[in-house]
N, C-alpha and C. Protein backbone atom coordinates (compact mmCIF):
# COMPACT_ATOMS: atom_id res chain seq x y z
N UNK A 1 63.36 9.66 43.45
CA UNK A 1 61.94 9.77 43.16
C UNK A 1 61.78 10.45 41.81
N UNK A 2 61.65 9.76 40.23
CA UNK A 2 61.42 10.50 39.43
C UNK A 2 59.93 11.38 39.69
N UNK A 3 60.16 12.76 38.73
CA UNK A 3 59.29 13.45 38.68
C UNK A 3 59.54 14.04 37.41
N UNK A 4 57.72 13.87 37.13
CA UNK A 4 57.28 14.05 35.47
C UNK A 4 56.17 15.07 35.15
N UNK A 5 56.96 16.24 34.56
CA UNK A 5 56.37 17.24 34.20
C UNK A 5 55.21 17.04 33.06
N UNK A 6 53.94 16.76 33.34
CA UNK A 6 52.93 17.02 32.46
C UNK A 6 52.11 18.13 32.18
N UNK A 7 52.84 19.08 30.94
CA UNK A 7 52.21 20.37 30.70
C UNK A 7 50.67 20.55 30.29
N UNK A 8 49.81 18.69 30.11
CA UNK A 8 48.43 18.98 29.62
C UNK A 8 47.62 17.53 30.18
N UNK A 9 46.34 17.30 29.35
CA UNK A 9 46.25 16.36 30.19
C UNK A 9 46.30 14.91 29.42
N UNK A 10 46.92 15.26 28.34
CA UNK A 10 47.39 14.39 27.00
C UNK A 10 48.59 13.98 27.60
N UNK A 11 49.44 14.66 28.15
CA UNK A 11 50.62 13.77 28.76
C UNK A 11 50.06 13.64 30.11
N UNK A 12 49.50 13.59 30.78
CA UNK A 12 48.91 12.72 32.03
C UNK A 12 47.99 11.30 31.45
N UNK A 13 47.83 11.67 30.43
CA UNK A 13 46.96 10.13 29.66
C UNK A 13 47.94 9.30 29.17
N UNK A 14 49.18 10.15 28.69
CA UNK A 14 50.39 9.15 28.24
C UNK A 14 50.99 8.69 29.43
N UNK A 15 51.46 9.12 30.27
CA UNK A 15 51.32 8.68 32.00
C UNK A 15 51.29 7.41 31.96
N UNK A 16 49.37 7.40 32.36
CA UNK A 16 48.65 6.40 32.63
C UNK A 16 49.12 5.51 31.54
N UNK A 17 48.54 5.54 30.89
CA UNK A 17 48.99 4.30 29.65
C UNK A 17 50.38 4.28 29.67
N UNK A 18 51.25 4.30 29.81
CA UNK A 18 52.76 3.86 29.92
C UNK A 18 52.84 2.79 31.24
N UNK A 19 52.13 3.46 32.73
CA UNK A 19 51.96 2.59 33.31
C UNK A 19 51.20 1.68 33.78
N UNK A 20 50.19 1.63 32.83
CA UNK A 20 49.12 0.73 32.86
C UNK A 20 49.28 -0.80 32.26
N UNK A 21 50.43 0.05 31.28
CA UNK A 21 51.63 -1.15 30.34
C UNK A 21 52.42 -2.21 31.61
N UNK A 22 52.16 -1.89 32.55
CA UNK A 22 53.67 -2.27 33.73
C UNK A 22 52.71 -2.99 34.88
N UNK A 23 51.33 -2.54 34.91
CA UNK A 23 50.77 -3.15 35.64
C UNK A 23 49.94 -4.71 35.58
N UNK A 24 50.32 -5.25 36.88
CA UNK A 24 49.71 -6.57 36.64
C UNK A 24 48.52 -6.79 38.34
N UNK A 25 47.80 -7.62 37.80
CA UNK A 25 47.03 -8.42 38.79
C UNK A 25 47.92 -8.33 40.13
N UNK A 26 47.39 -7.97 41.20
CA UNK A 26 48.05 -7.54 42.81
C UNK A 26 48.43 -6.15 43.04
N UNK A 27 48.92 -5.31 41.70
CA UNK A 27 49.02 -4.36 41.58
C UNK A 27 48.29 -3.20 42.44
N UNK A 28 48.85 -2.46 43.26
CA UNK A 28 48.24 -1.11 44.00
C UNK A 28 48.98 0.27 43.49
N UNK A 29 47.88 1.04 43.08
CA UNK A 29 49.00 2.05 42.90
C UNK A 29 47.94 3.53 43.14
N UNK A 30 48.47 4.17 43.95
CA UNK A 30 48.11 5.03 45.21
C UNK A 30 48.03 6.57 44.46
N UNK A 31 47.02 6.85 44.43
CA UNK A 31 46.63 8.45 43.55
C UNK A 31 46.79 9.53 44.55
N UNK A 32 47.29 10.17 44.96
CA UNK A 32 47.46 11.79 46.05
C UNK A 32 46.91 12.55 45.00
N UNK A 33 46.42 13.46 45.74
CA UNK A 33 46.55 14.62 45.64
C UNK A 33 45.96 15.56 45.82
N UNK A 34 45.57 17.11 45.99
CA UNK A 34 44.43 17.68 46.35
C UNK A 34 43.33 17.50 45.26
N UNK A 35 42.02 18.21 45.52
CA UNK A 35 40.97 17.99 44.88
C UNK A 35 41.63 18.40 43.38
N UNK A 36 40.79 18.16 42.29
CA UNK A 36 41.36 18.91 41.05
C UNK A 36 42.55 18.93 40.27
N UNK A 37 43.82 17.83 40.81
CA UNK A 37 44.91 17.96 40.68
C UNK A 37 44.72 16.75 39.46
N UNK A 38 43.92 15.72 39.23
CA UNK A 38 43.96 14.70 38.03
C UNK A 38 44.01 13.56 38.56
N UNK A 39 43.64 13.03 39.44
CA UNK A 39 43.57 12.01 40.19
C UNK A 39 42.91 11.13 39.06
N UNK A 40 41.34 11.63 38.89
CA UNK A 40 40.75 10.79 38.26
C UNK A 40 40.98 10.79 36.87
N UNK A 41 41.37 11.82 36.40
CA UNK A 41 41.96 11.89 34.77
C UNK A 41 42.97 11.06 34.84
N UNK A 42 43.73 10.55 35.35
CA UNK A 42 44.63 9.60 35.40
C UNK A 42 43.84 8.55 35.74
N UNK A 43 43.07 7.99 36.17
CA UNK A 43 42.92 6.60 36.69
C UNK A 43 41.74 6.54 35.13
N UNK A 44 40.92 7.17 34.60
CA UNK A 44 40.60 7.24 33.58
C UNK A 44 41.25 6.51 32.46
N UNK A 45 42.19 7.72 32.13
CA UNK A 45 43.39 7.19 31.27
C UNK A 45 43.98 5.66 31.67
N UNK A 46 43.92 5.19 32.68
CA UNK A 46 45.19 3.92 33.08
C UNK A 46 43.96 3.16 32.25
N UNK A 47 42.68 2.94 32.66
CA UNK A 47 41.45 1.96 32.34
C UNK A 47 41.41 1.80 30.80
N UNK A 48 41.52 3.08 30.08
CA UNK A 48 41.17 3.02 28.70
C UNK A 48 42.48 2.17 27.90
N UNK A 49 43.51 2.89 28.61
CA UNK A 49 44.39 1.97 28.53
C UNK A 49 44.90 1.01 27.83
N UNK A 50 44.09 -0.06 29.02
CA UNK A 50 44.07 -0.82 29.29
C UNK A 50 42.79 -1.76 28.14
N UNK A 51 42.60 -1.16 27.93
CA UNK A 51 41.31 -1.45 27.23
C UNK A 51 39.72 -1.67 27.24
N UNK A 52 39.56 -0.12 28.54
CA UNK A 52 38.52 -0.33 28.88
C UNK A 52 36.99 0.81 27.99
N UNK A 53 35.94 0.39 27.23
CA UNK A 53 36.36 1.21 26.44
C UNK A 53 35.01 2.23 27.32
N UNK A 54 33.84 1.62 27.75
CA UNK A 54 32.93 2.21 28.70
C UNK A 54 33.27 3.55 29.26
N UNK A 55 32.31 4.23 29.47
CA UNK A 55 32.51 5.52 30.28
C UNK A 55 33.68 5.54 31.69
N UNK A 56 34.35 6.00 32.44
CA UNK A 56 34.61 5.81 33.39
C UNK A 56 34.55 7.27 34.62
N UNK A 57 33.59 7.00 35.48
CA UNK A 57 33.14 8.52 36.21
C UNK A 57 33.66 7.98 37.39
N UNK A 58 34.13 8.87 38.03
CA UNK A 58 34.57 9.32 39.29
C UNK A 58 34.03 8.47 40.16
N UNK A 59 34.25 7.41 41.04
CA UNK A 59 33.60 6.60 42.15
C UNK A 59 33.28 7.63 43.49
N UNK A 60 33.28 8.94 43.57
CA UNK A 60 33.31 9.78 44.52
C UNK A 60 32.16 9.02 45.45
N UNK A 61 31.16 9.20 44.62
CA UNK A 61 29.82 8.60 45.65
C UNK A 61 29.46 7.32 45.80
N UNK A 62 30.01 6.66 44.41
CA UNK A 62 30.07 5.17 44.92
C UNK A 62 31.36 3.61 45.29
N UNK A 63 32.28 5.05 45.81
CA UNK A 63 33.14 4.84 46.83
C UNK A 63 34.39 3.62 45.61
N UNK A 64 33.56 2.63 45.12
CA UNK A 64 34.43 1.98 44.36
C UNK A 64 33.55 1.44 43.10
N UNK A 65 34.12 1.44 41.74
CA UNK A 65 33.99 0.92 40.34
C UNK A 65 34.86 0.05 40.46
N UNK A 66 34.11 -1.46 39.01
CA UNK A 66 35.23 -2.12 39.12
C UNK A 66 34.90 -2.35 37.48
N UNK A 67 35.93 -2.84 36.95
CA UNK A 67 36.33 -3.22 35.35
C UNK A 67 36.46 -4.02 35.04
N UNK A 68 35.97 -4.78 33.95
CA UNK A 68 36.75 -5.88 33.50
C UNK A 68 37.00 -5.78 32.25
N UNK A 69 38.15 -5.77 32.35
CA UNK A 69 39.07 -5.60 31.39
C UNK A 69 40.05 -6.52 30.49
N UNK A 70 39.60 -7.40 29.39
CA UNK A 70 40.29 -8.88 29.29
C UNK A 70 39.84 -9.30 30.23
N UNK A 71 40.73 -10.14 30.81
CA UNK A 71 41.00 -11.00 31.92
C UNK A 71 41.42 -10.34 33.45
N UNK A 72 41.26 -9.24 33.09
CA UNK A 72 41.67 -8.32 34.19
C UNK A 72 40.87 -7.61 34.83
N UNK A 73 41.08 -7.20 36.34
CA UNK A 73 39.36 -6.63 36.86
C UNK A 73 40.37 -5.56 37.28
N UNK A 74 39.73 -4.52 37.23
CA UNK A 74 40.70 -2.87 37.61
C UNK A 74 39.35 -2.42 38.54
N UNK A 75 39.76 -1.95 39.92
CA UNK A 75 39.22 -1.85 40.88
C UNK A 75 39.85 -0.14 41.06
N UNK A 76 38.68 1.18 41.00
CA UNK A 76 38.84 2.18 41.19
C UNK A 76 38.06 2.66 42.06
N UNK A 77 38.99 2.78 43.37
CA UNK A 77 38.52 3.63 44.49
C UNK A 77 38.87 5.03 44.81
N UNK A 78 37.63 5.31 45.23
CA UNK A 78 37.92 7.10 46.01
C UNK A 78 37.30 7.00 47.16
N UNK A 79 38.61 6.85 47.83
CA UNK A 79 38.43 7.07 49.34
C UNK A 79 38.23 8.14 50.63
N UNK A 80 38.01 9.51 49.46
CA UNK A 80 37.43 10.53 50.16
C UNK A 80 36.57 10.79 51.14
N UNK A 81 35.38 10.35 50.78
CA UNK A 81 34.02 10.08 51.86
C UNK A 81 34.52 8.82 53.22
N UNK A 82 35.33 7.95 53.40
CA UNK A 82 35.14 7.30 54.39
C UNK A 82 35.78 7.41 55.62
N UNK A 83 35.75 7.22 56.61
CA UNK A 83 35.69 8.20 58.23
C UNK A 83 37.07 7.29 58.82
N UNK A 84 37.26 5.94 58.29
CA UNK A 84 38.28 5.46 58.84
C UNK A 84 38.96 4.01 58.19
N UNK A 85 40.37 3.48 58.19
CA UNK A 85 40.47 2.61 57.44
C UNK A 85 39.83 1.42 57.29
N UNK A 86 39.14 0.92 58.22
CA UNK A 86 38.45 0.03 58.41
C UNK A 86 36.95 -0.15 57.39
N UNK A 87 37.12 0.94 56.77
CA UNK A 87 35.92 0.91 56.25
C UNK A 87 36.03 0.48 54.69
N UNK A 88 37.22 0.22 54.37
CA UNK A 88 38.29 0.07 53.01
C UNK A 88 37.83 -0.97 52.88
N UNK A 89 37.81 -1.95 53.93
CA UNK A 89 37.77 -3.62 54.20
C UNK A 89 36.09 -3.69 53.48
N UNK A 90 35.27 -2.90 54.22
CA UNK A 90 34.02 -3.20 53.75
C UNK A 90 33.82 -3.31 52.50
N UNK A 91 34.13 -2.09 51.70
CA UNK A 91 34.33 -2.08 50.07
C UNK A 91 34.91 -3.20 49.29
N UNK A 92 35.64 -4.27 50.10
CA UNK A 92 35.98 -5.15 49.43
C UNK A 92 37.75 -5.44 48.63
N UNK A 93 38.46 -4.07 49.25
CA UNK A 93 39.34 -3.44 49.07
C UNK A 93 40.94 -5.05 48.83
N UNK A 94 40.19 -5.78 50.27
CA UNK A 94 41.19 -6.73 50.60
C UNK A 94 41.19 -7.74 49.37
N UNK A 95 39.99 -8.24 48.77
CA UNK A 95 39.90 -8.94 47.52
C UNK A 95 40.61 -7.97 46.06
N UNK A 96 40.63 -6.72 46.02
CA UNK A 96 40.71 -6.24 44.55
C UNK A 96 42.32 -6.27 44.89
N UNK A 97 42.79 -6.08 46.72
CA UNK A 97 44.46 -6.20 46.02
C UNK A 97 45.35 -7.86 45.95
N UNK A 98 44.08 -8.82 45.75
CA UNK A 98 44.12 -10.11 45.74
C UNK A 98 43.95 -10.54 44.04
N UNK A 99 42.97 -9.94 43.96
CA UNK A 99 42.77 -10.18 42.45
C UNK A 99 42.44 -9.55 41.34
N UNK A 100 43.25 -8.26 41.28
CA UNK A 100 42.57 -7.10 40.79
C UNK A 100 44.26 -6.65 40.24
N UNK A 101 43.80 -5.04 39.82
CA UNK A 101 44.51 -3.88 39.52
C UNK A 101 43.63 -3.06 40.15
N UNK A 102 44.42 -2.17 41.80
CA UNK A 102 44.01 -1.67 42.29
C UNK A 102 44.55 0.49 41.96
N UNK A 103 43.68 1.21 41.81
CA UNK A 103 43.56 2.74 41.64
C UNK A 103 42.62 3.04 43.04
N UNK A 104 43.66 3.39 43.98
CA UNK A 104 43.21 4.35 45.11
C UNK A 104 43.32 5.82 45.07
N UNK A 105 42.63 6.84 45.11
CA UNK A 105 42.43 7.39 45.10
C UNK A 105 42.10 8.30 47.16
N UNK A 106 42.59 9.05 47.31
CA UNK A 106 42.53 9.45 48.38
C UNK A 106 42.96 8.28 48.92
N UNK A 107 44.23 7.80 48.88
CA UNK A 107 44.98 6.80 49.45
C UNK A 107 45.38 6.46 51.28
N UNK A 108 45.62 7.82 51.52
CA UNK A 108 46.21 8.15 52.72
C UNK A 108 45.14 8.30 54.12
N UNK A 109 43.84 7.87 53.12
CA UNK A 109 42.22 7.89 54.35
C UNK A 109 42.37 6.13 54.59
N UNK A 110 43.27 5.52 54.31
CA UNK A 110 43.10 3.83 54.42
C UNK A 110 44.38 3.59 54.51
N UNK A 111 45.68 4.25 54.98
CA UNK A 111 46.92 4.12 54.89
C UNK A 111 47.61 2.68 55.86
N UNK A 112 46.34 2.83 56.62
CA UNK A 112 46.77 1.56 57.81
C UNK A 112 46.66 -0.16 57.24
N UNK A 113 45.87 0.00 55.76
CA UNK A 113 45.54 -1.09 55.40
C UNK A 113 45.89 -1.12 53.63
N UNK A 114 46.85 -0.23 53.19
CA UNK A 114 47.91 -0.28 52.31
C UNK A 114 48.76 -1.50 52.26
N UNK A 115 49.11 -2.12 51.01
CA UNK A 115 50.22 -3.03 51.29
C UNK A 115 51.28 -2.10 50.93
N UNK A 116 52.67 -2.96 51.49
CA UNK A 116 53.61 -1.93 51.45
C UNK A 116 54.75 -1.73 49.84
N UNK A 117 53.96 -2.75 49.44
CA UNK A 117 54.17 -3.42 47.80
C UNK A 117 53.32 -2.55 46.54
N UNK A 118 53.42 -1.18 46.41
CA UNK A 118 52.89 -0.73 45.38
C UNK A 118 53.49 0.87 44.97
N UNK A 119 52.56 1.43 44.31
CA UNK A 119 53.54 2.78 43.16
C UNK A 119 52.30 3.79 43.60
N UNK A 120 53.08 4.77 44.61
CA UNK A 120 52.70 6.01 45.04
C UNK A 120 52.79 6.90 43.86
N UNK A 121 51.64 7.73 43.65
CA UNK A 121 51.71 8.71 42.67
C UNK A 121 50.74 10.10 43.22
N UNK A 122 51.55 11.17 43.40
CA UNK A 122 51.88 12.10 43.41
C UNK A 122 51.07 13.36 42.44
N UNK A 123 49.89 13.47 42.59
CA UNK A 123 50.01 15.01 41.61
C UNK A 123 49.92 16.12 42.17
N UNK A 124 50.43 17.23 41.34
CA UNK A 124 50.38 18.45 41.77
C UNK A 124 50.12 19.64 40.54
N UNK A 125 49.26 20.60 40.75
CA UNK A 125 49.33 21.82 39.55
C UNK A 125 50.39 22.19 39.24
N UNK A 126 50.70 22.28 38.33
CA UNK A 126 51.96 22.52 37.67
C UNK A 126 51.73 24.13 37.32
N UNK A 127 52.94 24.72 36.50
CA UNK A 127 53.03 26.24 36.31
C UNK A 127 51.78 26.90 35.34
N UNK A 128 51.17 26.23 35.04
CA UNK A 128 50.30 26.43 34.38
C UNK A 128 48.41 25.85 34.79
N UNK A 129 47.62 26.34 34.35
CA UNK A 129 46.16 25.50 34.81
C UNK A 129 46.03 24.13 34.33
N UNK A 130 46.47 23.76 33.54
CA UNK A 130 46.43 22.90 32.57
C UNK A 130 47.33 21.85 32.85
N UNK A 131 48.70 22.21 33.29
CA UNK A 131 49.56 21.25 33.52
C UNK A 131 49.43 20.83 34.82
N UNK A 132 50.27 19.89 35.13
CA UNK A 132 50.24 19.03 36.49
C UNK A 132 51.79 18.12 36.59
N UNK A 133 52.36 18.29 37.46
CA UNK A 133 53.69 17.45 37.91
C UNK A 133 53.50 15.88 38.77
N UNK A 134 54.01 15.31 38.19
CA UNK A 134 53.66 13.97 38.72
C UNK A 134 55.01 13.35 39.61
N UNK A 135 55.10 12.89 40.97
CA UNK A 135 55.91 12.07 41.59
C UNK A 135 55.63 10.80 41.52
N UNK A 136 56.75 9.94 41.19
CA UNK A 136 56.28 8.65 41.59
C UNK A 136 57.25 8.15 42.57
N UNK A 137 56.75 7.37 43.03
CA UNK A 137 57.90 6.38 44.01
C UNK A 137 57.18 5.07 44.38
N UNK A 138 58.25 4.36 44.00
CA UNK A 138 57.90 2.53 43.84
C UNK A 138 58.56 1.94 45.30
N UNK A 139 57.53 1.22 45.61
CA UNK A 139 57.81 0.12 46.63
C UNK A 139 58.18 -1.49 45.89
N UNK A 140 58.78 -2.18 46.62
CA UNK A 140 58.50 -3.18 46.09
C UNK A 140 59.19 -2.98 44.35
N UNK A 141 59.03 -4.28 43.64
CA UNK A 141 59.32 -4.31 42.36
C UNK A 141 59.19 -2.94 41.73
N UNK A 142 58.17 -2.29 41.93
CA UNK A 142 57.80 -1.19 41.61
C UNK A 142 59.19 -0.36 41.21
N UNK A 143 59.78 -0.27 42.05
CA UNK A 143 60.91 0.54 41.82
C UNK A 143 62.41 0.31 40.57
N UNK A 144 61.91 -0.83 40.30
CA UNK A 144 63.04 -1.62 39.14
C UNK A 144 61.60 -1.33 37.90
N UNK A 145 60.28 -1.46 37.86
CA UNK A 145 59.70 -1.18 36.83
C UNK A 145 59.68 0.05 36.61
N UNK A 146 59.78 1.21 37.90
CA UNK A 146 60.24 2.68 37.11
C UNK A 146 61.16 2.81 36.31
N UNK A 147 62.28 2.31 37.27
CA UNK A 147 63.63 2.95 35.87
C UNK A 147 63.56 2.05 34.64
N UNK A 148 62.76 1.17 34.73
CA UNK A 148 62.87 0.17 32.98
C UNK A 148 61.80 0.76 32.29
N UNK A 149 61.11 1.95 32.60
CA UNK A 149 59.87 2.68 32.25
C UNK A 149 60.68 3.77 31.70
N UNK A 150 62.09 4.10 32.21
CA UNK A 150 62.53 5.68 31.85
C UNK A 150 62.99 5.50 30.80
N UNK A 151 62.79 5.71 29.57
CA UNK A 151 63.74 5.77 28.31
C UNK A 151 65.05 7.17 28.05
N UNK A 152 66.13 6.70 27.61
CA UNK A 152 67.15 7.53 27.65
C UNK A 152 66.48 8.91 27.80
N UNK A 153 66.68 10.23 28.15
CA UNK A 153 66.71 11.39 27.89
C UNK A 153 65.16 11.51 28.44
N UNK A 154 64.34 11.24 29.18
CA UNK A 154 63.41 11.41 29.95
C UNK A 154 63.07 10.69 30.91
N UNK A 155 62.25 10.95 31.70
CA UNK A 155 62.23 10.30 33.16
C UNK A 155 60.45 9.84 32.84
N UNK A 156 59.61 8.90 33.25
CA UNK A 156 58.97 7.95 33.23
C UNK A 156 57.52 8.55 33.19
């Protein structure tokens, strides 16, 4: 399981954009973490990316944003507010990992209706306020696009 020390939130934006580079259409890739940890500063960063250039705010209350991006629709959910997985389906969840680039957010409130094909990511406060440690772990292809993500002498 690499793990990537980001001392600010300039390397949590380099993060995102490194793997925003790797992501394609079907794509799921699963945000943890407690409140405050960069969930959305990362899914931020993946969009701009990507080339999204619009504001991008927190879907907290409206559960899911979607993007279009090129040719690409980036589907950002926060699944905080909803009571059970079933309710993922309503949002439309089953289409964005059909035809989308999917950013879940509070991942583990819809875990029953996860495919098992995507890139768990991990944050945590790091030693500092500012910094934050990132886990990843790839399912699926996912796991051959990490290590082709690691360049000599750092991890991804």
């Amino acid at each position: 399981m690499p793990v990537v020390d980001l001392p600010d939130e300039a390397a949590t934006a380099a993060l995102a954009a490194r793997i925003s580079a790797l992501a394609e259409v079907g794509d799921v890739i699963a945000l943890k973490g407690d409140l405050g940890c960069g969930k959305t500063s990362f899914a931020r960063a993946f969009i701009r990316a990507r080339g999204g250039a619009e504001e991008v705010p927190s879907p907290t209350f409206t559960l899911v944003q979607i993007y279009e991006v090129g040719s690409v629709a980036i589907w950002h959910f926060d699944l905080y507010r909803i009571r059970s997985p079933e309710e993922a389906w309503e949002l439309g969840i089953e289409e964005a990992f059909a035809d989308a680039i999917s950013l879940i957010e509070w991942p583990e409130r819809a875990a029953a209706v996860l495919p098992a094909r995507r890139l768990d990511i991990t944050l945590r406060q790091g030693p500092t306020q500012d910094s934050r440690r990132a886990e990843l772990v790839g399912y699926g292809d996912w796991e051959a696009r990490l290590a082709a993500l690691a360049t000599p002498g750092d991890a991804p």
